[in-house]
Protein backbone atom coordinates (compact mmCIF):
# COMPACT_ATOMS: atom_id res chain seq x y z
CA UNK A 1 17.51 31.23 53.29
CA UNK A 2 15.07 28.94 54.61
CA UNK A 3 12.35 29.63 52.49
CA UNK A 4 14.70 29.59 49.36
CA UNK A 5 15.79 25.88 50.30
CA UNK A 6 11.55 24.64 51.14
CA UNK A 7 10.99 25.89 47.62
CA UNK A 8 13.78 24.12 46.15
CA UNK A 9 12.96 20.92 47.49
CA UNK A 10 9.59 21.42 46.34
CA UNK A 11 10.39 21.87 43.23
CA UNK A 12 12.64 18.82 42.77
CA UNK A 13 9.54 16.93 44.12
CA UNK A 14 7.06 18.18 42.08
CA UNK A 15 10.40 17.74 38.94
CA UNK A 16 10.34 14.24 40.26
CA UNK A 17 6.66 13.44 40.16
CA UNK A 18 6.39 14.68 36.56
CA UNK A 19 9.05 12.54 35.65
CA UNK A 20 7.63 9.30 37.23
CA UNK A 21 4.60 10.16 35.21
CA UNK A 22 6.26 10.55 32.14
CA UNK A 23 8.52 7.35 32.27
CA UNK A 24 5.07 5.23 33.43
CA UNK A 25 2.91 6.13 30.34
CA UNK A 26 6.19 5.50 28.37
CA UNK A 27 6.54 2.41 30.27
CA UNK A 28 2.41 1.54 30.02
CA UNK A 29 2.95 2.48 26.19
CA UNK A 30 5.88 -0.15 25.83
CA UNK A 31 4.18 -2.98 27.84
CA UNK A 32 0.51 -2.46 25.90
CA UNK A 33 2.56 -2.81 22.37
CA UNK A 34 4.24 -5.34 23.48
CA UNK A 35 1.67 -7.66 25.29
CA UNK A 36 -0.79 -6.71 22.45
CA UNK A 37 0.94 -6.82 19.03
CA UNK A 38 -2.31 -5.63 17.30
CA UNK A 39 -1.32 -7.97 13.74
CA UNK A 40 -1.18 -11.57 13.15
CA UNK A 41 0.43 -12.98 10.15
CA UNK A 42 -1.51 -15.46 8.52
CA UNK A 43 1.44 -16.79 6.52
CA UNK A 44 4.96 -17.40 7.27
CA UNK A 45 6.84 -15.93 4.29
CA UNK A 46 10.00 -16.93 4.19
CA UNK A 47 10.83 -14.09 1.58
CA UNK A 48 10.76 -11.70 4.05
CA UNK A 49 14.01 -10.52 6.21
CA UNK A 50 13.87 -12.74 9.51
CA UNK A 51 13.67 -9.77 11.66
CA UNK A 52 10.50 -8.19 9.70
CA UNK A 53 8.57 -11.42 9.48
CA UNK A 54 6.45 -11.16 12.93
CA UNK A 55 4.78 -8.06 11.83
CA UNK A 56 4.69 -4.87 14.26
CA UNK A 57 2.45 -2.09 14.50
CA UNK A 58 4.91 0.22 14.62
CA UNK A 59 6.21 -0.90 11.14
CA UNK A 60 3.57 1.43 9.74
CA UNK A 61 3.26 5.45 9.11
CA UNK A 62 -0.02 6.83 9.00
CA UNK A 63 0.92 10.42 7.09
CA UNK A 64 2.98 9.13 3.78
CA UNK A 65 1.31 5.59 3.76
CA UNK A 66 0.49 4.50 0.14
CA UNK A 67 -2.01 2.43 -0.87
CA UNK A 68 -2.97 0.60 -4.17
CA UNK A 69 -5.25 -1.39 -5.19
CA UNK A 70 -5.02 -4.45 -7.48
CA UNK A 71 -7.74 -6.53 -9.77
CA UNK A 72 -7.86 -9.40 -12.80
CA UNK A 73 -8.08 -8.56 -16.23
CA UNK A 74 -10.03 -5.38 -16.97
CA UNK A 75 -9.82 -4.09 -13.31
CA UNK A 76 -7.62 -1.30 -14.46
CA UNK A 77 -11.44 0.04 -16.88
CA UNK A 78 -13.09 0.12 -13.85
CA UNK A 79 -10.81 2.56 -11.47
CA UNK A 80 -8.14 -0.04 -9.66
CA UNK A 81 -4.57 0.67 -10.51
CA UNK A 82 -3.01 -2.44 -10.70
CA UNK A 83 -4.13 -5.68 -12.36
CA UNK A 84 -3.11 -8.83 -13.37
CA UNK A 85 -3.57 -10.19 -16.99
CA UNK A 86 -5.65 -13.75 -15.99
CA UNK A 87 -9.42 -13.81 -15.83
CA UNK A 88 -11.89 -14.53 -13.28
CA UNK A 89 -12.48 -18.08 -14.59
CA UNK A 90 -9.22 -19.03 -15.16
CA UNK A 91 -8.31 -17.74 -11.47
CA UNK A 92 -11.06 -20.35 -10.14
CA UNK A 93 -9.84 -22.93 -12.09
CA UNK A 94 -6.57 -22.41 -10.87
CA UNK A 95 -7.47 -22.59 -6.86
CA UNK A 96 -9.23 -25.83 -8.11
CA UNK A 97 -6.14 -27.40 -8.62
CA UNK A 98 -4.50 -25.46 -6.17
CA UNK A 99 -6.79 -25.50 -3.10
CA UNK A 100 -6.11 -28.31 0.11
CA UNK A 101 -7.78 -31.55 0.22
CA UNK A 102 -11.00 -31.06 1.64
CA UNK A 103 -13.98 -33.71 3.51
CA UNK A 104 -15.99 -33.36 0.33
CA UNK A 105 -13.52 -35.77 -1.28
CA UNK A 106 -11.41 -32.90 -3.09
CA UNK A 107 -7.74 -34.09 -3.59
CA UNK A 108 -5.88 -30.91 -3.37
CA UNK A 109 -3.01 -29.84 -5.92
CA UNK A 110 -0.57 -32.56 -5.65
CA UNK A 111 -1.06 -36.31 -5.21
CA UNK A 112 0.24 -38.82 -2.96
CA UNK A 113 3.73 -38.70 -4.02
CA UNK A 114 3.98 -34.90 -4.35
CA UNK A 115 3.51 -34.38 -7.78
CA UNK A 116 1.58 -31.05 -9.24
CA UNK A 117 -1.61 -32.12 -11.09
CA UNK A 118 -2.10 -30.63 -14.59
CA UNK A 119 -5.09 -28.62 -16.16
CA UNK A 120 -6.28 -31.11 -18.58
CA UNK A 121 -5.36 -30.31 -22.02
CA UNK A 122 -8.11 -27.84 -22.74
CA UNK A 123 -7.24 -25.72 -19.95
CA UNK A 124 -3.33 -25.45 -20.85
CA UNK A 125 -2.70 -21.73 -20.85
CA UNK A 126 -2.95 -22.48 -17.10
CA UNK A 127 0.34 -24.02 -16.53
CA UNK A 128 2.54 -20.91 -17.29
CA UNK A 129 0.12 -19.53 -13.87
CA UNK A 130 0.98 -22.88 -11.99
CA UNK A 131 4.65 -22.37 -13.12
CA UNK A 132 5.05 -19.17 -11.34
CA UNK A 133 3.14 -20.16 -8.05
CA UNK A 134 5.29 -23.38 -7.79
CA UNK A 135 8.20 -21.14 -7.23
CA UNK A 136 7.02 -19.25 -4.95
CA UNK A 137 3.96 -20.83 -2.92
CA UNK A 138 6.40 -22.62 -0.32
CA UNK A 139 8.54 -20.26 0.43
CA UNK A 140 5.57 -17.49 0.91
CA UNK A 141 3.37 -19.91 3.05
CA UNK A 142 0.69 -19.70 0.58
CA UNK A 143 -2.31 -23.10 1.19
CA UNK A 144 -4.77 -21.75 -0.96
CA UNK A 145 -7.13 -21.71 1.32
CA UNK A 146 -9.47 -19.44 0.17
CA UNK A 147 -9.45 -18.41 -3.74
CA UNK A 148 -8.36 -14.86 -3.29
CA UNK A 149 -4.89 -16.43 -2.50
CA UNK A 150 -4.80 -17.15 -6.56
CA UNK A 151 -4.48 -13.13 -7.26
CA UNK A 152 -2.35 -12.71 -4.14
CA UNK A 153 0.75 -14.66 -5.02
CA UNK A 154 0.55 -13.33 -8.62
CA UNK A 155 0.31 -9.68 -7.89
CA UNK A 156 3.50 -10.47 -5.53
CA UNK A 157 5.44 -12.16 -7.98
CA UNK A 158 4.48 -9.34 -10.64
CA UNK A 159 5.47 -6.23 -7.93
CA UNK A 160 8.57 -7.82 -7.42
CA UNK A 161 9.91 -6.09 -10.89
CA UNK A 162 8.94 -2.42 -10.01
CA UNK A 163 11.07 -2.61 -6.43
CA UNK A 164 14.41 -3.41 -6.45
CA UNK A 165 14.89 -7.36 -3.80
CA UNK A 166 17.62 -6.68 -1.81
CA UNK A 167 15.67 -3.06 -1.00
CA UNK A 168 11.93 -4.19 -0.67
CA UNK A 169 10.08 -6.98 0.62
CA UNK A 170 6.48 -8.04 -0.27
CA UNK A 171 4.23 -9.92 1.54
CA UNK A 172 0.45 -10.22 2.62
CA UNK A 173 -1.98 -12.00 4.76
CA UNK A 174 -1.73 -9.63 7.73
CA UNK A 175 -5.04 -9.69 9.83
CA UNK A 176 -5.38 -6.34 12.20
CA UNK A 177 -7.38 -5.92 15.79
CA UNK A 178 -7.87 -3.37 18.59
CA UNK A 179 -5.84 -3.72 21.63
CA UNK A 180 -7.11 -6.20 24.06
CA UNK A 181 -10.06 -7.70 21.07
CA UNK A 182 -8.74 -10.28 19.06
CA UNK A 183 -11.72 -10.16 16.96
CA UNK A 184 -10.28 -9.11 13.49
CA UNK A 185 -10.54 -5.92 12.22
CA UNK A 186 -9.58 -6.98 8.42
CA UNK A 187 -6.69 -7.87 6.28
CA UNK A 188 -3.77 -6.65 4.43
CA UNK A 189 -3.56 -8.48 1.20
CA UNK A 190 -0.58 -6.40 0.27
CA UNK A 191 2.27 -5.40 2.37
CA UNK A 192 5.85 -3.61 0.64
CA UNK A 193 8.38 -2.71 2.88
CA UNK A 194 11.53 -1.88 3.79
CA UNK A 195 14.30 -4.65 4.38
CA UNK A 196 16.89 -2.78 6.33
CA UNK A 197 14.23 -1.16 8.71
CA UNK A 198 10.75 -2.92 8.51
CA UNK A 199 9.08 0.42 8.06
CA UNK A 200 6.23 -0.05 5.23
CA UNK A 201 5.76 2.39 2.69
CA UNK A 202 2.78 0.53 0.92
CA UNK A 203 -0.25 -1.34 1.22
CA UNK A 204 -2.91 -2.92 -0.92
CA UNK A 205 -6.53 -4.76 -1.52
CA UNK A 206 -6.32 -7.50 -4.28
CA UNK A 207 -10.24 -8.63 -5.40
CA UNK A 208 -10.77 -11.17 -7.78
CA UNK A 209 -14.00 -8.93 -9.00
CA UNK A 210 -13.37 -6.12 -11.50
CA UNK A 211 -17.19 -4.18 -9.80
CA UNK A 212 -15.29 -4.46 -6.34
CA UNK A 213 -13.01 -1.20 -6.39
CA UNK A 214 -15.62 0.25 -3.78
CA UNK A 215 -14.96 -2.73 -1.33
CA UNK A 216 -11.31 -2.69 -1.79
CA UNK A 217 -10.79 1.34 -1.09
CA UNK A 218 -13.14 0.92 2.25
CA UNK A 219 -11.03 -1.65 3.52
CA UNK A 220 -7.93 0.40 2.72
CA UNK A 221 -10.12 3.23 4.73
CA UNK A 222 -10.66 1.05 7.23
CA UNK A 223 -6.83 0.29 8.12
CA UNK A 224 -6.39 3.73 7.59
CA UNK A 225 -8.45 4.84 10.29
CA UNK A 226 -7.15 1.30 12.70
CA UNK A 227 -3.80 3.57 12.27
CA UNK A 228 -5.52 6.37 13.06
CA UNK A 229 -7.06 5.23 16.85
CA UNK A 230 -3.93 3.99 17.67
CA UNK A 231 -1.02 6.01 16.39
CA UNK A 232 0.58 7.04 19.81
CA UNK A 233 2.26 3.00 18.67
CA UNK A 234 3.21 3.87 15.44
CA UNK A 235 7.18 5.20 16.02
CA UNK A 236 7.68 6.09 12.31
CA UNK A 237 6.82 9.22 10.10
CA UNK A 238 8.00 8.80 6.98
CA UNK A 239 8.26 11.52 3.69
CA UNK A 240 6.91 11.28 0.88
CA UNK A 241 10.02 10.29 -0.98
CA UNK A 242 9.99 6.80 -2.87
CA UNK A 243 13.64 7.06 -3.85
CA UNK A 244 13.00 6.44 -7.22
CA UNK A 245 10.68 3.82 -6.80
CA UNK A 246 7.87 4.83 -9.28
CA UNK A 247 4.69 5.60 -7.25
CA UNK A 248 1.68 2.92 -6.97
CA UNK A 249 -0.93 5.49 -6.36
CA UNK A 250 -1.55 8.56 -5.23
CA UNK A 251 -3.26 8.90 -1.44
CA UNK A 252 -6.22 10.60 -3.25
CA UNK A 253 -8.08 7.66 -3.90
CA UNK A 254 -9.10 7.14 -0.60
CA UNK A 255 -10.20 10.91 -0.09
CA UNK A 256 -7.34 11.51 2.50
């Protein structure tokens, strides 16, 4: 009778210790994701739901995750599967007006009273460009501080028609590190997501060079295998199941 009762408390010890261990790596799990977020938005887009906008690792899948890739005019001849119908010169000209003042004497897109400066008249096919940035560059955080941020905004604007607003947001400008090294890992140009649960389904590179597919799909590798080292954070598997969102591309062009 003795015996039977010195085993049973051991047991409920040795129940207990397990279950101290358990609830501490939970509890170490919890306290790493949350002192160490692992993203930093680079942009506050106003476009997005409030409660998605400070972006979370655990927002992302690794098995499911799509990933595109998107280019200027041409891109789509050389292997990306997105691009958008302006040209490389006409994309610099574009951050010319658009870029911030700089200590070189550059003036910056709008002029003391806040008022967009034009493309001179032989650069007008620019305007319908400006047009659709105006509409969208303040609410999406967008400075224009490096040229890239031309194609961004415009792929945005043009994804916005193949996923449905009050279902999808789509953002960008999400930089990535390793827990406890802020030194940045790389970027997300491309972010689509969910609005009623944060969870994103797909990612993507935007290059302003139609011989950079190689580039883009490493950097897509790259994030790939960030989710990779640290998926015991990521809380969300999702299936392969777009809900009749037409597919971007399939995960084969990354070798997965």
């Amino acid at each position: 009778m003795d015996c039977r009762h010195t085993r049973r408390i051991r047991g409920i010890r040795r129940l207990n210790r397990l279950m101290t261990l358990v609830i501490c790596s939970v509890i170490g799990a919890v306290t790493a994701s949350a002192d160490d977020n692992f993203l930093h938005n680079l942009r506050q887009d106003l476009t997005v739901p409030e409660h998605c906008r400070d972006t979370q690792i655990d927002f992302f899948q690794l098995k499911g995750l799509q990933t595109f890739t998107y280019g200027i005019e041409g891109a789509r001849d050389r292997g990306f599967s997105h691009e958008y119908p302006i040209g490389r010169r006409d994309a610099q000209a574009l951050w010319e007006i658009l870029r911030p003042p700089s200590k070189g004497g550059h003036s910056g897109g709008y002029d003391a009273h806040k008022k967009r400066k034009e493309p001179p008249p032989s650069r007008s096919n620019l305007v319908q460009y400006l047009d659709i940035i105006d509409a969208y560059r303040d609410q999406m955080g967008f400075d224009f501080g490096s040229e890239g941020e031309v194609l961004e905004i415009l792929a945005i604007v043009a994804l916005k028609e193949s996923f449905p607003e009050n279902e999808y947001f789509i953002t960008g400008g999400v930089e990535y590190h390793e827990s406890g090294d802020h030194r940045t890992l790389g970027e997300l140009d491309l972010v689509v997501g969910r609005n009623s649960s944060c969870k994103v389904e797909f990612v993507g590179e935007a290059k302003l060079g139609t011989r950079m597919l190689g580039k883009a799909r490493q950097q897509l590798a790259r994030f790939r295998d960030f989710l990779a080292r640290n998926e015991r954070y990521l809380s969300w598997h999702g299936l392969d199941s777009w809900l009749g969102v037409q597919q971007l591309e399939p995960r084969s062009e990354l070798d997965y």
